[in-house]
N, C-alpha and C. Protein backbone atom coordinates (compact mmCIF):
# COMPACT_ATOMS: atom_id res chain seq x y z
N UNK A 1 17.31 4.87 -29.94
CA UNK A 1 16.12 4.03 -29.84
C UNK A 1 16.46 2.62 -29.36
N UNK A 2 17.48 2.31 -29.62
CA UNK A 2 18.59 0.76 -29.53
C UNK A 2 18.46 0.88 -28.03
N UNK A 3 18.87 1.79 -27.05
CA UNK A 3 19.32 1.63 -25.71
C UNK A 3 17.55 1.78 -25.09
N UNK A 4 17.10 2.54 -25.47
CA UNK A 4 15.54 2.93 -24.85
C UNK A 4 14.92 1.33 -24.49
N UNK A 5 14.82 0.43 -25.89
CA UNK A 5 14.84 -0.63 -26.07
C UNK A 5 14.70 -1.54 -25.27
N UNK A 6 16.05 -1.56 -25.19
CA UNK A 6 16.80 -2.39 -24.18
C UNK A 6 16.65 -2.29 -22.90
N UNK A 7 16.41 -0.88 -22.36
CA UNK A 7 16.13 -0.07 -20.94
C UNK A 7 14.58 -1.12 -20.88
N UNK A 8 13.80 -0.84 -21.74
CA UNK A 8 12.67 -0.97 -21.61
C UNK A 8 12.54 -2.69 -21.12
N UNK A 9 12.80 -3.88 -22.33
CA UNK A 9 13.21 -4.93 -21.58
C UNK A 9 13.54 -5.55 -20.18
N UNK A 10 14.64 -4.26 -20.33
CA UNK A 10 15.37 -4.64 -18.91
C UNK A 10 14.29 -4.66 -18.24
N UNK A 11 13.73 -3.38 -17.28
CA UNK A 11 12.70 -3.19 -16.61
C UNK A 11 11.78 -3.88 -16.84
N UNK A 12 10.89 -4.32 -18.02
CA UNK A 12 9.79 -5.09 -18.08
C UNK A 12 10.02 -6.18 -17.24
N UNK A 13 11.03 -6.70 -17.92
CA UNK A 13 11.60 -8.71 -17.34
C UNK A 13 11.80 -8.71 -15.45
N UNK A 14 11.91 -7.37 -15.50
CA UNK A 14 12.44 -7.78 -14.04
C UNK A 14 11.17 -7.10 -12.92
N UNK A 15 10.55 -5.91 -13.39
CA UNK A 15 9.58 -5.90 -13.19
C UNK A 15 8.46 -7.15 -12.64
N UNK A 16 8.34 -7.90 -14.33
CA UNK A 16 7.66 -9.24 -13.71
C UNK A 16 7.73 -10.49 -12.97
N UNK A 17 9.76 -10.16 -12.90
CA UNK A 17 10.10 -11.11 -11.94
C UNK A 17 9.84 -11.02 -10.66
N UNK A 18 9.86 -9.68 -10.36
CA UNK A 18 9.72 -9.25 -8.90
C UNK A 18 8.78 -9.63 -8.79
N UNK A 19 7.63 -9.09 -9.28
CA UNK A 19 6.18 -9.57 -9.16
C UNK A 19 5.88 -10.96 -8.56
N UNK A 20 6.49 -11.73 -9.50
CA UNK A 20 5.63 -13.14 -9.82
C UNK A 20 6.83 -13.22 -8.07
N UNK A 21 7.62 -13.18 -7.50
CA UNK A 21 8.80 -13.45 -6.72
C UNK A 21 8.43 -12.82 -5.37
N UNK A 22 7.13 -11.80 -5.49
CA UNK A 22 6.84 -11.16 -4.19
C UNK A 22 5.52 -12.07 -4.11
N UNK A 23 4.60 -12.83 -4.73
CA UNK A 23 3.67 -14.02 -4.38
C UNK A 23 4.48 -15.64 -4.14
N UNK A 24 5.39 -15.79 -4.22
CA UNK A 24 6.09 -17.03 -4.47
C UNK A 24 7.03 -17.59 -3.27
N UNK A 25 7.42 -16.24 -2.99
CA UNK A 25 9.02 -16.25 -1.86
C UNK A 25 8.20 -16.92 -0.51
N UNK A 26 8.94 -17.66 0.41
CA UNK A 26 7.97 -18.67 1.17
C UNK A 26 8.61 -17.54 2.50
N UNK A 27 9.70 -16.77 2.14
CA UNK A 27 9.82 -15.39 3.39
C UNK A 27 9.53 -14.35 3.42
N UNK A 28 8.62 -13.82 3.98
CA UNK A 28 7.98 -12.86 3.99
C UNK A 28 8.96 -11.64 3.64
N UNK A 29 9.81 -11.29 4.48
CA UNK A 29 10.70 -10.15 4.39
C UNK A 29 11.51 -10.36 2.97
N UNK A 30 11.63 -11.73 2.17
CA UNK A 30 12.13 -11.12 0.54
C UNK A 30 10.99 -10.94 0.07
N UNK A 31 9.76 -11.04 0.28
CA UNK A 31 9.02 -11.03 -0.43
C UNK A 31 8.69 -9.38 -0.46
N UNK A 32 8.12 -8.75 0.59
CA UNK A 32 8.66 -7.35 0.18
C UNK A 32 10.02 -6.45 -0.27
N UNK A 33 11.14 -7.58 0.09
CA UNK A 33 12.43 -7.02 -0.95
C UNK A 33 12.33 -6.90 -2.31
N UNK A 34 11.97 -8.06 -3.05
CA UNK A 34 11.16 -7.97 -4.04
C UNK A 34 10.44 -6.59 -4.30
N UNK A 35 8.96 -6.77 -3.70
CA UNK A 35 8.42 -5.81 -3.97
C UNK A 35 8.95 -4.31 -3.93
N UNK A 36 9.90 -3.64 -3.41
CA UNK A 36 10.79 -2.80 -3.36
C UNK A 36 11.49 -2.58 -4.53
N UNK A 37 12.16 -4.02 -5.54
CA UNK A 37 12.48 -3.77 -6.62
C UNK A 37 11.64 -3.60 -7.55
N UNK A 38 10.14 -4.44 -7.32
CA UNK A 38 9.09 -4.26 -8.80
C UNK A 38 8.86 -2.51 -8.65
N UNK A 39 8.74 -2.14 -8.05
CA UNK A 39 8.79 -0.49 -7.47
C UNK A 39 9.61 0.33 -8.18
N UNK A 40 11.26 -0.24 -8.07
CA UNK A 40 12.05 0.78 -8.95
C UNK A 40 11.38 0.34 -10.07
N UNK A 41 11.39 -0.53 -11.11
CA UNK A 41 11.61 -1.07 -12.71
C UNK A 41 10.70 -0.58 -12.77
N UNK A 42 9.45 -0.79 -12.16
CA UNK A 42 8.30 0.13 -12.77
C UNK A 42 8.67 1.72 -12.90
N UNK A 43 9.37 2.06 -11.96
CA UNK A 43 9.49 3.81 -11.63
C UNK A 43 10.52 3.69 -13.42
N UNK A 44 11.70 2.97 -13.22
CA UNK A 44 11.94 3.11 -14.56
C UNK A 44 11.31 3.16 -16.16
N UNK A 45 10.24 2.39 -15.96
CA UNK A 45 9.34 2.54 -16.97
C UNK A 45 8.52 3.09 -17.09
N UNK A 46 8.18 4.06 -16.44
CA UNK A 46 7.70 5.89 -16.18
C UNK A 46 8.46 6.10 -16.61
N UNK A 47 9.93 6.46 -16.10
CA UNK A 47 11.01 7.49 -16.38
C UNK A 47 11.03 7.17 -18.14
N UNK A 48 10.90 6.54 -19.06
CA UNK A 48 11.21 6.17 -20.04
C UNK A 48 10.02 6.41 -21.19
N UNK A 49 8.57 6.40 -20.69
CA UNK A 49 7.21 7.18 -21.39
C UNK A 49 7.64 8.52 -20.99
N UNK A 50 8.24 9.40 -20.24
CA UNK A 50 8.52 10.51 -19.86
C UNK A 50 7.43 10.77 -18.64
N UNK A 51 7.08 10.07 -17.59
CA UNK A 51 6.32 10.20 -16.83
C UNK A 51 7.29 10.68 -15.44
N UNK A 52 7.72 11.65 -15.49
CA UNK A 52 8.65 11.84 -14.47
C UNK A 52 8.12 11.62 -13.03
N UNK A 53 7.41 12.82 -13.30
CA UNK A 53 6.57 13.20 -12.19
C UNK A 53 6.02 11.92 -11.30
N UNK A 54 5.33 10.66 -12.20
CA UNK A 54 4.59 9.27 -11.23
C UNK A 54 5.81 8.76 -11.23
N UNK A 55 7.33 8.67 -11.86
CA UNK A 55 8.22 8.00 -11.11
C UNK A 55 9.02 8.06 -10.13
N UNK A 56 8.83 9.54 -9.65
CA UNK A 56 9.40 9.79 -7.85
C UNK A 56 8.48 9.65 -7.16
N UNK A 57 7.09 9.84 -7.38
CA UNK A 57 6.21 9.65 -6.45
C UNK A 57 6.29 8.47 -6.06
N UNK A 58 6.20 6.91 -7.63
CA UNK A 58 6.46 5.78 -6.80
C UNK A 58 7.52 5.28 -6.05
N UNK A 59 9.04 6.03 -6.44
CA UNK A 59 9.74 5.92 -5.19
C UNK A 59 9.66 6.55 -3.91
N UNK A 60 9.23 7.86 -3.77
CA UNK A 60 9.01 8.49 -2.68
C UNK A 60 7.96 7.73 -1.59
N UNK A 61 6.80 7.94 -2.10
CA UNK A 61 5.55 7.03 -1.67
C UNK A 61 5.98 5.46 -0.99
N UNK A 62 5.52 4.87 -2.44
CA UNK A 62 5.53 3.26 -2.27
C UNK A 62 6.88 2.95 -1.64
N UNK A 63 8.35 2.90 -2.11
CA UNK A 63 9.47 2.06 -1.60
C UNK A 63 9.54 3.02 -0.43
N UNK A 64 9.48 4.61 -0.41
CA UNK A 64 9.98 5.12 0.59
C UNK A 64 9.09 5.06 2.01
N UNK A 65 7.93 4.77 1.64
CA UNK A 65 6.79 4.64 2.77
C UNK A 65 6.23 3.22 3.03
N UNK A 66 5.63 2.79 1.94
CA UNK A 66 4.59 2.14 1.97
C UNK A 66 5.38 0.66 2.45
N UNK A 67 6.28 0.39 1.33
CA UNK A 67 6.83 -0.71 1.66
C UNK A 67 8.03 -1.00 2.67
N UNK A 68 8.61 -0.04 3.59
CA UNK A 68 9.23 0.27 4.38
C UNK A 68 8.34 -0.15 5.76
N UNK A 69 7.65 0.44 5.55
CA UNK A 69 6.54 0.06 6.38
C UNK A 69 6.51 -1.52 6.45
N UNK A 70 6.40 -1.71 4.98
CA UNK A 70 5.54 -3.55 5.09
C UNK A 70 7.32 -4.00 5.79
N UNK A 71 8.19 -3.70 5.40
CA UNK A 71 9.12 -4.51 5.91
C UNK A 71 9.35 -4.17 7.49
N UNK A 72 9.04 -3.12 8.01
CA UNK A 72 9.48 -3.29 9.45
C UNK A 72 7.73 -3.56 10.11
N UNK A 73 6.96 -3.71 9.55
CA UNK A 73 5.33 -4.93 10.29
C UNK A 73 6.18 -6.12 10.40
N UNK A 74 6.59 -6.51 9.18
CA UNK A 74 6.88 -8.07 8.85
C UNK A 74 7.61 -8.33 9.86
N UNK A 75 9.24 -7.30 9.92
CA UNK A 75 10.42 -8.16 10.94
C UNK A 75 9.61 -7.62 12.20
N UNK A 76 9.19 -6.73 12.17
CA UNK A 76 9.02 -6.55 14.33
C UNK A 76 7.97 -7.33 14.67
N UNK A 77 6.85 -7.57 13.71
CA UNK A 77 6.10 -8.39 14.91
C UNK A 77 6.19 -9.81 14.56
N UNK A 78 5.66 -10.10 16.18
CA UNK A 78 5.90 -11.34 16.06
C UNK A 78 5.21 -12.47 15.50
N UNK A 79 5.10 -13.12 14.09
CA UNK A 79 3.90 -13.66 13.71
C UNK A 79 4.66 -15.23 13.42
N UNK A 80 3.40 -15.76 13.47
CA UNK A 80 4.08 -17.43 13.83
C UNK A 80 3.09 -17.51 12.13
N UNK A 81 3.83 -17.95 11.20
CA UNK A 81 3.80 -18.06 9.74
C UNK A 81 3.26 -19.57 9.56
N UNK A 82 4.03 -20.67 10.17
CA UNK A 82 3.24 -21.92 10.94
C UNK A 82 1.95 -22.13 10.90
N UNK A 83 1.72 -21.20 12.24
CA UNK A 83 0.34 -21.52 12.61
C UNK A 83 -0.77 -21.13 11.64
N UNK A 84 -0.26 -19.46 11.03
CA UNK A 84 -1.01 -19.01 9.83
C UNK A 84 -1.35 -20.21 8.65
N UNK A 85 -0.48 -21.19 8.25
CA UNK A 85 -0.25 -21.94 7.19
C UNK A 85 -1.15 -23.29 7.46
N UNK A 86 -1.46 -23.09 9.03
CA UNK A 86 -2.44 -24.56 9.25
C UNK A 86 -3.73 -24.55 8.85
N UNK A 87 -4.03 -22.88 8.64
CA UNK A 87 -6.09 -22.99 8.35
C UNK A 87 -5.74 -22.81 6.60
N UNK A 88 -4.69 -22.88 6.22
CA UNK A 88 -4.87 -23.11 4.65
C UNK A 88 -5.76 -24.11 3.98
N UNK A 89 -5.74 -25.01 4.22
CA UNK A 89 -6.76 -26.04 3.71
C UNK A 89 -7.87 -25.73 3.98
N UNK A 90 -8.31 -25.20 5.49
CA UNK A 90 -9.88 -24.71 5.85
C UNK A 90 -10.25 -23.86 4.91
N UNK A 91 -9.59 -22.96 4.62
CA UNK A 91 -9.78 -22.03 3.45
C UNK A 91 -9.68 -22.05 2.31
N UNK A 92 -9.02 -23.56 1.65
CA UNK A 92 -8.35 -23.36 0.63
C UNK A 92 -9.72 -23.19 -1.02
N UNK A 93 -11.16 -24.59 -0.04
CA UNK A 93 -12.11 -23.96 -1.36
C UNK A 93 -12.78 -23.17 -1.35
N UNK A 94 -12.85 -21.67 -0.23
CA UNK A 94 -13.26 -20.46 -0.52
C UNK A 94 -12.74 -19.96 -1.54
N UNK A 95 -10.82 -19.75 -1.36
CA UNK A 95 -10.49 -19.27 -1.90
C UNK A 95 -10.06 -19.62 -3.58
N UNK A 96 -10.28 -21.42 -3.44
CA UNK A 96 -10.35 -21.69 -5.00
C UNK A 96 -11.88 -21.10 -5.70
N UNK A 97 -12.80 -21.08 -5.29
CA UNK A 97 -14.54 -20.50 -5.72
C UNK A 97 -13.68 -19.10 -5.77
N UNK A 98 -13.77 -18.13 -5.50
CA UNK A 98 -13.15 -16.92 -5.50
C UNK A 98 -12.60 -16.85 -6.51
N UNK A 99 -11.18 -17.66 -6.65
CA UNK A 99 -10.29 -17.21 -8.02
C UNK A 99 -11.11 -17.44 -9.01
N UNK A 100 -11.71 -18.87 -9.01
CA UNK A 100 -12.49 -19.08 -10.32
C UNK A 100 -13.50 -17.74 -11.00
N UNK A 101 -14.72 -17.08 -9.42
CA UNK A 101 -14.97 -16.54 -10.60
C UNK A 101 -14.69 -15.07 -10.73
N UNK A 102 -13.21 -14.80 -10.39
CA UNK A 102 -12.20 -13.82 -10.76
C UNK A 102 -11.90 -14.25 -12.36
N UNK A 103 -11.30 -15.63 -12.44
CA UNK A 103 -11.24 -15.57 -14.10
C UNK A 103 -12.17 -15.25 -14.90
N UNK A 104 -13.34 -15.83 -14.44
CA UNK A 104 -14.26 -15.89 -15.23
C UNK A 104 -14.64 -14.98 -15.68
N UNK A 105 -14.73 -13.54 -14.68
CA UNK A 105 -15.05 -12.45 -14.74
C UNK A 105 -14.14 -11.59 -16.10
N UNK A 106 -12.38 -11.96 -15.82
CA UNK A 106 -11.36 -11.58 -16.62
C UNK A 106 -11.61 -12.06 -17.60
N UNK A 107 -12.00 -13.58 -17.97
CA UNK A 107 -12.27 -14.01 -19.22
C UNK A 107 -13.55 -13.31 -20.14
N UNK A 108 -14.74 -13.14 -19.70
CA UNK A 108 -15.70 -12.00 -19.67
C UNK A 108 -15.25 -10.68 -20.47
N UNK A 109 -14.68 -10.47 -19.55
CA UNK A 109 -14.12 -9.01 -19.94
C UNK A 109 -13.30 -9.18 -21.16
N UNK A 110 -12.42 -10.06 -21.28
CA UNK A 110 -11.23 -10.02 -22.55
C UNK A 110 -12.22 -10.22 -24.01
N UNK A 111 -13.60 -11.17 -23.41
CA UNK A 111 -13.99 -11.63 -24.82
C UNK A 111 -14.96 -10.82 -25.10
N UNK A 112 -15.24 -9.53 -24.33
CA UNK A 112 -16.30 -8.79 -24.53
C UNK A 112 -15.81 -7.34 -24.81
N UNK A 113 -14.39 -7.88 -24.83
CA UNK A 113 -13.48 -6.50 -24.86
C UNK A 113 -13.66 -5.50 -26.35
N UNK A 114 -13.64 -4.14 -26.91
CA UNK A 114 -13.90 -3.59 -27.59
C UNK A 114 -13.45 -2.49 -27.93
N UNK A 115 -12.72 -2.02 -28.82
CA UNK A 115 -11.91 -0.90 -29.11
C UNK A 115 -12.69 0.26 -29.18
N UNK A 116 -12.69 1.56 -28.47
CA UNK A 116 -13.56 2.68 -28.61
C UNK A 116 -13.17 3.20 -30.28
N UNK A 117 -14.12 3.88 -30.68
CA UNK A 117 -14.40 3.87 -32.50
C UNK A 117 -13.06 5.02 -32.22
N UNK A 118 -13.15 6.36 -31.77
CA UNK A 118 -12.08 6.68 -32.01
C UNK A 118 -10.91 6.68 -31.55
N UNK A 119 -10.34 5.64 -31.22
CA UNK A 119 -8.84 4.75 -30.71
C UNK A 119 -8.25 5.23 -31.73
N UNK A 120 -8.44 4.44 -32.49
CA UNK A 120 -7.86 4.30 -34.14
C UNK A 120 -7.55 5.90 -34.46
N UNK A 121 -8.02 6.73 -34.45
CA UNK A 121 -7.98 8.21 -34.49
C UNK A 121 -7.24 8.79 -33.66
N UNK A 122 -6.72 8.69 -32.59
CA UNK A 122 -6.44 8.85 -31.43
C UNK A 122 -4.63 8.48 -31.77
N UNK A 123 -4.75 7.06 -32.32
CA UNK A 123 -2.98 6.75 -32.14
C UNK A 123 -2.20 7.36 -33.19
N UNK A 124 -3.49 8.11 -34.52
CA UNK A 124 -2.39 8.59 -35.48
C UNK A 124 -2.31 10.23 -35.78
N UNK A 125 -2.62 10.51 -34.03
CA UNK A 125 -2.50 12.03 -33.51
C UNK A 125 -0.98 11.69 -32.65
N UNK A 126 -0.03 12.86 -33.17
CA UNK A 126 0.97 13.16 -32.44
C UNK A 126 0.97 13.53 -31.03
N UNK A 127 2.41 12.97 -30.56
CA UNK A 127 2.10 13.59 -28.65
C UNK A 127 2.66 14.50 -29.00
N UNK A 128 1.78 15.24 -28.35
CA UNK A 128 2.39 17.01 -28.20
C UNK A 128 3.66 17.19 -26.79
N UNK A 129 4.56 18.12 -27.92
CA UNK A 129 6.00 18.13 -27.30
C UNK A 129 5.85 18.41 -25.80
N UNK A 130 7.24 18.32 -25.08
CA UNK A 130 6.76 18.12 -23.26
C UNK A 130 7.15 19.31 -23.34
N UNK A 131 7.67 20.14 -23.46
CA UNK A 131 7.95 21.53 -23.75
C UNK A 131 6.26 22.35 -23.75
N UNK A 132 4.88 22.33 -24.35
CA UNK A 132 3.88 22.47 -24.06
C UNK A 132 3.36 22.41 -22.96
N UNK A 133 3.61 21.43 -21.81
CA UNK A 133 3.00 21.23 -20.40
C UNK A 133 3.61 20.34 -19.73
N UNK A 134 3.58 20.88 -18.84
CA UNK A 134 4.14 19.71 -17.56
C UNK A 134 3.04 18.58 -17.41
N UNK A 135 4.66 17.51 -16.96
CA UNK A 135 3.73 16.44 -16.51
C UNK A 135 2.61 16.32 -15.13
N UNK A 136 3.28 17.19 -14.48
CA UNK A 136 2.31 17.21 -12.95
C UNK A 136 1.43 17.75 -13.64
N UNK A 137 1.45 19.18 -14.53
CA UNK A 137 0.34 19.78 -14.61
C UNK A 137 -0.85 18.75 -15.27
N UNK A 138 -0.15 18.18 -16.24
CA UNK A 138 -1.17 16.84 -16.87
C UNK A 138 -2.08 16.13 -16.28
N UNK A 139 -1.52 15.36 -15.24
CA UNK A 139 -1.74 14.31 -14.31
C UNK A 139 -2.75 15.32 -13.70
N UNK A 140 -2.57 16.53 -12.89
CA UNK A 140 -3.55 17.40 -12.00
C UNK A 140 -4.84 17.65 -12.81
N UNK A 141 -4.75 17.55 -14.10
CA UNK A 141 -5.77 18.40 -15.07
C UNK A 141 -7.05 16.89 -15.30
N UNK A 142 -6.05 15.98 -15.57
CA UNK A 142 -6.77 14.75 -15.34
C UNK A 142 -7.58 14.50 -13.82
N UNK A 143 -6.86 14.18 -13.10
CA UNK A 143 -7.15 13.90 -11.97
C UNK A 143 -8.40 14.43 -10.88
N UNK A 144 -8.36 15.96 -11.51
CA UNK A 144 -9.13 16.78 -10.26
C UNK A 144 -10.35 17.30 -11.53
N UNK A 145 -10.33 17.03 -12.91
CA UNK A 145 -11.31 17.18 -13.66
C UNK A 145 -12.11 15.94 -14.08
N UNK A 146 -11.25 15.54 -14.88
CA UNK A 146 -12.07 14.68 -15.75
C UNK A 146 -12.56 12.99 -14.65
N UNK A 147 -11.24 12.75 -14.12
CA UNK A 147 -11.72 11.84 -13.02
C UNK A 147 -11.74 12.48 -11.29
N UNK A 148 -12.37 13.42 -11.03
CA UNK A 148 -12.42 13.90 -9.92
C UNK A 148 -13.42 12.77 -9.30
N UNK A 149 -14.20 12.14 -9.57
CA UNK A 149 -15.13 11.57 -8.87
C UNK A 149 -14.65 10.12 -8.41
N UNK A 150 -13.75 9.45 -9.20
CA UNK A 150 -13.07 8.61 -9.45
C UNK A 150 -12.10 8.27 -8.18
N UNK A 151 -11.25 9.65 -8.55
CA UNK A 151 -10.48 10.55 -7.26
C UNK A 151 -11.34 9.65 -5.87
N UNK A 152 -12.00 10.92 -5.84
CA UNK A 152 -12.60 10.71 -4.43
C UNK A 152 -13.03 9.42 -4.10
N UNK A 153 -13.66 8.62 -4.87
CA UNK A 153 -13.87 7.21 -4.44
C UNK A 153 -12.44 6.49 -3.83
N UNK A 154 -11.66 6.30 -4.81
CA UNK A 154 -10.62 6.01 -4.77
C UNK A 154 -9.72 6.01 -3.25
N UNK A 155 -10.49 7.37 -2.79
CA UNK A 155 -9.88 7.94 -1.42
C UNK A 155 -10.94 7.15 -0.20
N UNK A 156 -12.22 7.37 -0.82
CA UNK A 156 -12.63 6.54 0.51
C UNK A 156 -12.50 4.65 0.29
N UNK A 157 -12.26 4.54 -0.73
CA UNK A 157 -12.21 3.24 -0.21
C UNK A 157 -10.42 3.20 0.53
N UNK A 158 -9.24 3.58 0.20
CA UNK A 158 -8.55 3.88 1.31
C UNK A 158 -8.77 3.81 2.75
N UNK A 159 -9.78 5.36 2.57
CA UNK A 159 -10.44 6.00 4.28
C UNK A 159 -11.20 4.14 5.08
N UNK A 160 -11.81 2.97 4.04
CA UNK A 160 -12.32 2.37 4.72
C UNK A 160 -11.37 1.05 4.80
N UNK A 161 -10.02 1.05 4.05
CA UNK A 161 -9.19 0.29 4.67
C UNK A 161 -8.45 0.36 5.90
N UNK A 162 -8.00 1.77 6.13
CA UNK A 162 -7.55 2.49 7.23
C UNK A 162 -8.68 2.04 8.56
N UNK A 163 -10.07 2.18 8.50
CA UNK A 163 -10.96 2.13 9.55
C UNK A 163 -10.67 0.15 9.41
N UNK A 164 -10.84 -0.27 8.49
CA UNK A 164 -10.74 -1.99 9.00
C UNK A 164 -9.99 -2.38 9.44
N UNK A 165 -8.25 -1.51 9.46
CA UNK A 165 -7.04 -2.28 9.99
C UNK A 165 -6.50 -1.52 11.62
N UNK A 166 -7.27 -0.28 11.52
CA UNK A 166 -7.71 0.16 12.89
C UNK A 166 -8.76 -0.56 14.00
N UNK A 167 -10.04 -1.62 13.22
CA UNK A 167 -10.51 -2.26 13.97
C UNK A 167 -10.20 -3.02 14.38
N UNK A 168 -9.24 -3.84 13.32
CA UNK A 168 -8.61 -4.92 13.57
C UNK A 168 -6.89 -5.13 14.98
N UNK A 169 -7.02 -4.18 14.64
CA UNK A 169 -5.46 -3.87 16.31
C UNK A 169 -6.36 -3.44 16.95
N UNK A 170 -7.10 -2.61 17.22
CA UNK A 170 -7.37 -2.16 18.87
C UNK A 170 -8.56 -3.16 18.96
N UNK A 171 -8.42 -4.20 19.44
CA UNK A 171 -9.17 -5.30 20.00
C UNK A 171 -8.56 -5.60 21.63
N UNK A 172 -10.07 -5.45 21.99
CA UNK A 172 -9.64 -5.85 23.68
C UNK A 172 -9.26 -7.29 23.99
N UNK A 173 -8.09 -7.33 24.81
CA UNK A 173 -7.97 -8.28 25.40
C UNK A 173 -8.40 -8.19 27.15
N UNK A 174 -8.11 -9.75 27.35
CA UNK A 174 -8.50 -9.71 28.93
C UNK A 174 -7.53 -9.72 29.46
N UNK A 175 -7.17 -9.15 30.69
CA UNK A 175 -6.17 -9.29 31.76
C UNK A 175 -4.58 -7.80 31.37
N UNK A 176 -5.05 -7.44 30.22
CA UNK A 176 -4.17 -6.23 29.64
C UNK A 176 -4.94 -4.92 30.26
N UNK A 177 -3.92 -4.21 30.79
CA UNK A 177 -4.08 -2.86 31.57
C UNK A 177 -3.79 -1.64 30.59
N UNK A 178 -5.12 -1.15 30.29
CA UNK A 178 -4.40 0.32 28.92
C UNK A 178 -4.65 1.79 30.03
N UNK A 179 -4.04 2.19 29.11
CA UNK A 179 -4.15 3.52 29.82
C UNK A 179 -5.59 4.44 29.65
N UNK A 180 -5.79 5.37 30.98
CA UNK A 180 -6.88 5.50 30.47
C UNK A 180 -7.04 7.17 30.95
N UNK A 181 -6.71 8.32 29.65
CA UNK A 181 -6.44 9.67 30.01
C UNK A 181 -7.66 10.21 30.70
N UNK A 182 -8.60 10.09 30.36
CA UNK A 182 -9.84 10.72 31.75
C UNK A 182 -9.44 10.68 32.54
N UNK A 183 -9.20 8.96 32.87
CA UNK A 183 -9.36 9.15 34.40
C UNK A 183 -8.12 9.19 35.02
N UNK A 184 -6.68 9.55 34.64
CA UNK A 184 -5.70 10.50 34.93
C UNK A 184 -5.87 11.84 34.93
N UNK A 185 -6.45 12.16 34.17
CA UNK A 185 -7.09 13.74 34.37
C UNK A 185 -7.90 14.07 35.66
N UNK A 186 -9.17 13.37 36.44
CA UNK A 186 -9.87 13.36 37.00
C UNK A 186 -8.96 13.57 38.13
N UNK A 187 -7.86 12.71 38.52
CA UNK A 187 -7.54 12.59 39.47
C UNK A 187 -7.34 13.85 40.58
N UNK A 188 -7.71 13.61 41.62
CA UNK A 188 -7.15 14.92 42.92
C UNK A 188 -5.81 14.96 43.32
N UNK A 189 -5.42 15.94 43.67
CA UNK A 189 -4.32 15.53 44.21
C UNK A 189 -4.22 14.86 45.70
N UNK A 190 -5.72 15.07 46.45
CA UNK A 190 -5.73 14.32 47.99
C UNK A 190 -5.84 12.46 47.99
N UNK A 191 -6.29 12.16 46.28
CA UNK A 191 -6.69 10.89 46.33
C UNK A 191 -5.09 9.87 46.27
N UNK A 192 -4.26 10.99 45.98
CA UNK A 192 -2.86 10.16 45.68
C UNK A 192 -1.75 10.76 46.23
N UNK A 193 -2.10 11.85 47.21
CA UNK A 193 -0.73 12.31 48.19
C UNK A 193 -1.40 12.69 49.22
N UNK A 194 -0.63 12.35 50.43
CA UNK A 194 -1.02 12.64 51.86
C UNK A 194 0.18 13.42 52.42
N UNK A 195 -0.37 14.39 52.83
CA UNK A 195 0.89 15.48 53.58
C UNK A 195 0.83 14.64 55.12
N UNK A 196 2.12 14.64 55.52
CA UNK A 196 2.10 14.43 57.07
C UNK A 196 3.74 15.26 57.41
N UNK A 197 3.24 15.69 59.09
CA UNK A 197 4.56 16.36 59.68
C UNK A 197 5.04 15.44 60.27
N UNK A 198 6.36 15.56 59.61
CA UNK A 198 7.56 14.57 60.57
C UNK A 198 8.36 15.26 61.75
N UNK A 199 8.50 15.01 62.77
CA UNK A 199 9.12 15.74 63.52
C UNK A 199 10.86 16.02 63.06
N UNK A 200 11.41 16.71 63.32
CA UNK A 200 12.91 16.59 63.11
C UNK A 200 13.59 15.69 63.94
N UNK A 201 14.55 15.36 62.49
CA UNK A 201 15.56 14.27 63.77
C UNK A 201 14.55 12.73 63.37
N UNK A 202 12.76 12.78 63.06
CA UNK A 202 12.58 11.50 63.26
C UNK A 202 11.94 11.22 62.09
N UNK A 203 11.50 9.91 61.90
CA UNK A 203 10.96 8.99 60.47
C UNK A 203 9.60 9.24 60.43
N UNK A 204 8.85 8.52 59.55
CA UNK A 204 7.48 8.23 59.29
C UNK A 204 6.78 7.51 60.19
């Protein structure tokens, strides 16, 4: 129980370091290094409730995809961090009105907060041994029953981040030449090759 403990610590502390260290870092690329580590410590603190199963997914997934990803957006393109940093002030009392009534909302919630009657009933029921059911099976039984609807929301608001960051790159510019498969398809072959006889012995 001594080492679990301690495991647990570990991961918490560093967990929140990463965290607080992936909003803070003034370089983008530690800042998803960071985030890469809040990734493991969390996966460790799955591995340690016995959540096996959500702690490869969040390495597989998140460090192996998601944030792999954020680190090669960050280094390949080319973004001038500068210029980004000059409309900060233009923005800055949207975004102070915003946080505010984000707290307010959190504060709301904490003081309106309320223990369901049978909680209390609930924590002085034993977990049933893992030997009884798998964890995937758990997670699936949850997931596709009791919050199936949840689920699916969940997915389209995804489906409508995907469509905003798709609108957001394919924006036309002027004077850029894209390709355009129709009308490579359309093409004849008389509109772009001309047969002619050359005599032998002579040129074009």
């Amino acid at each position: 129980m001594i080492i679990q403990a301690l495991a647990f610590y570990l991961f918490a502390a560093v967990t929140v370091l990463s965290g607080a260290m992936v909003i803070t870092a003034r370089n983008p690329v530690h800042s998803v290094l960071f985030l890469v580590l809040a990734f493991f410590s969390a996966a460790g603190l799955f591995l340690l409730i016995g959540a096996e199963f959500v702690a490869m997914i969040l390495v597989i997934v998140y460090v192996g995809a998601v944030a792999v990803l954020f680190l090669f957006v960050v280094m390949m393109l080319d973004i001038d961090f500068a210029e980004l940093r000059t409309g900060l002030l233009r923005y800055a009392p949207i975004g102070a009105l915003v946080g505010i009534v984000l707290l307010i909302e959190l504060v709301v919630a904490l003081v309106s907060w309320k223990g369901a009657s049978e909680a209390t009933a609930n924590l002085a029921v034993p977990t049933p041994p893992a030997s009884t059911t798998q964890n995937a099976v758990a997670i699936g039984e949850l997931i596709y029953t009791h919050y199936a609807y949840l689920f699916q929301a969940a997915g389209l608001v995804l489906l409508v981040a995907m469509i905003g960051a798709i609108a957001l790159t394919l924006r036309q510019r002027p004077g850029v030449r894209r390709q355009k498969i129709a009308n490579q398809n359309a093409v004849q072959p008389a509109d772009v090759a001309e047969v002619r006889k050359v005599a032998s012995r002579g040129g074009i």
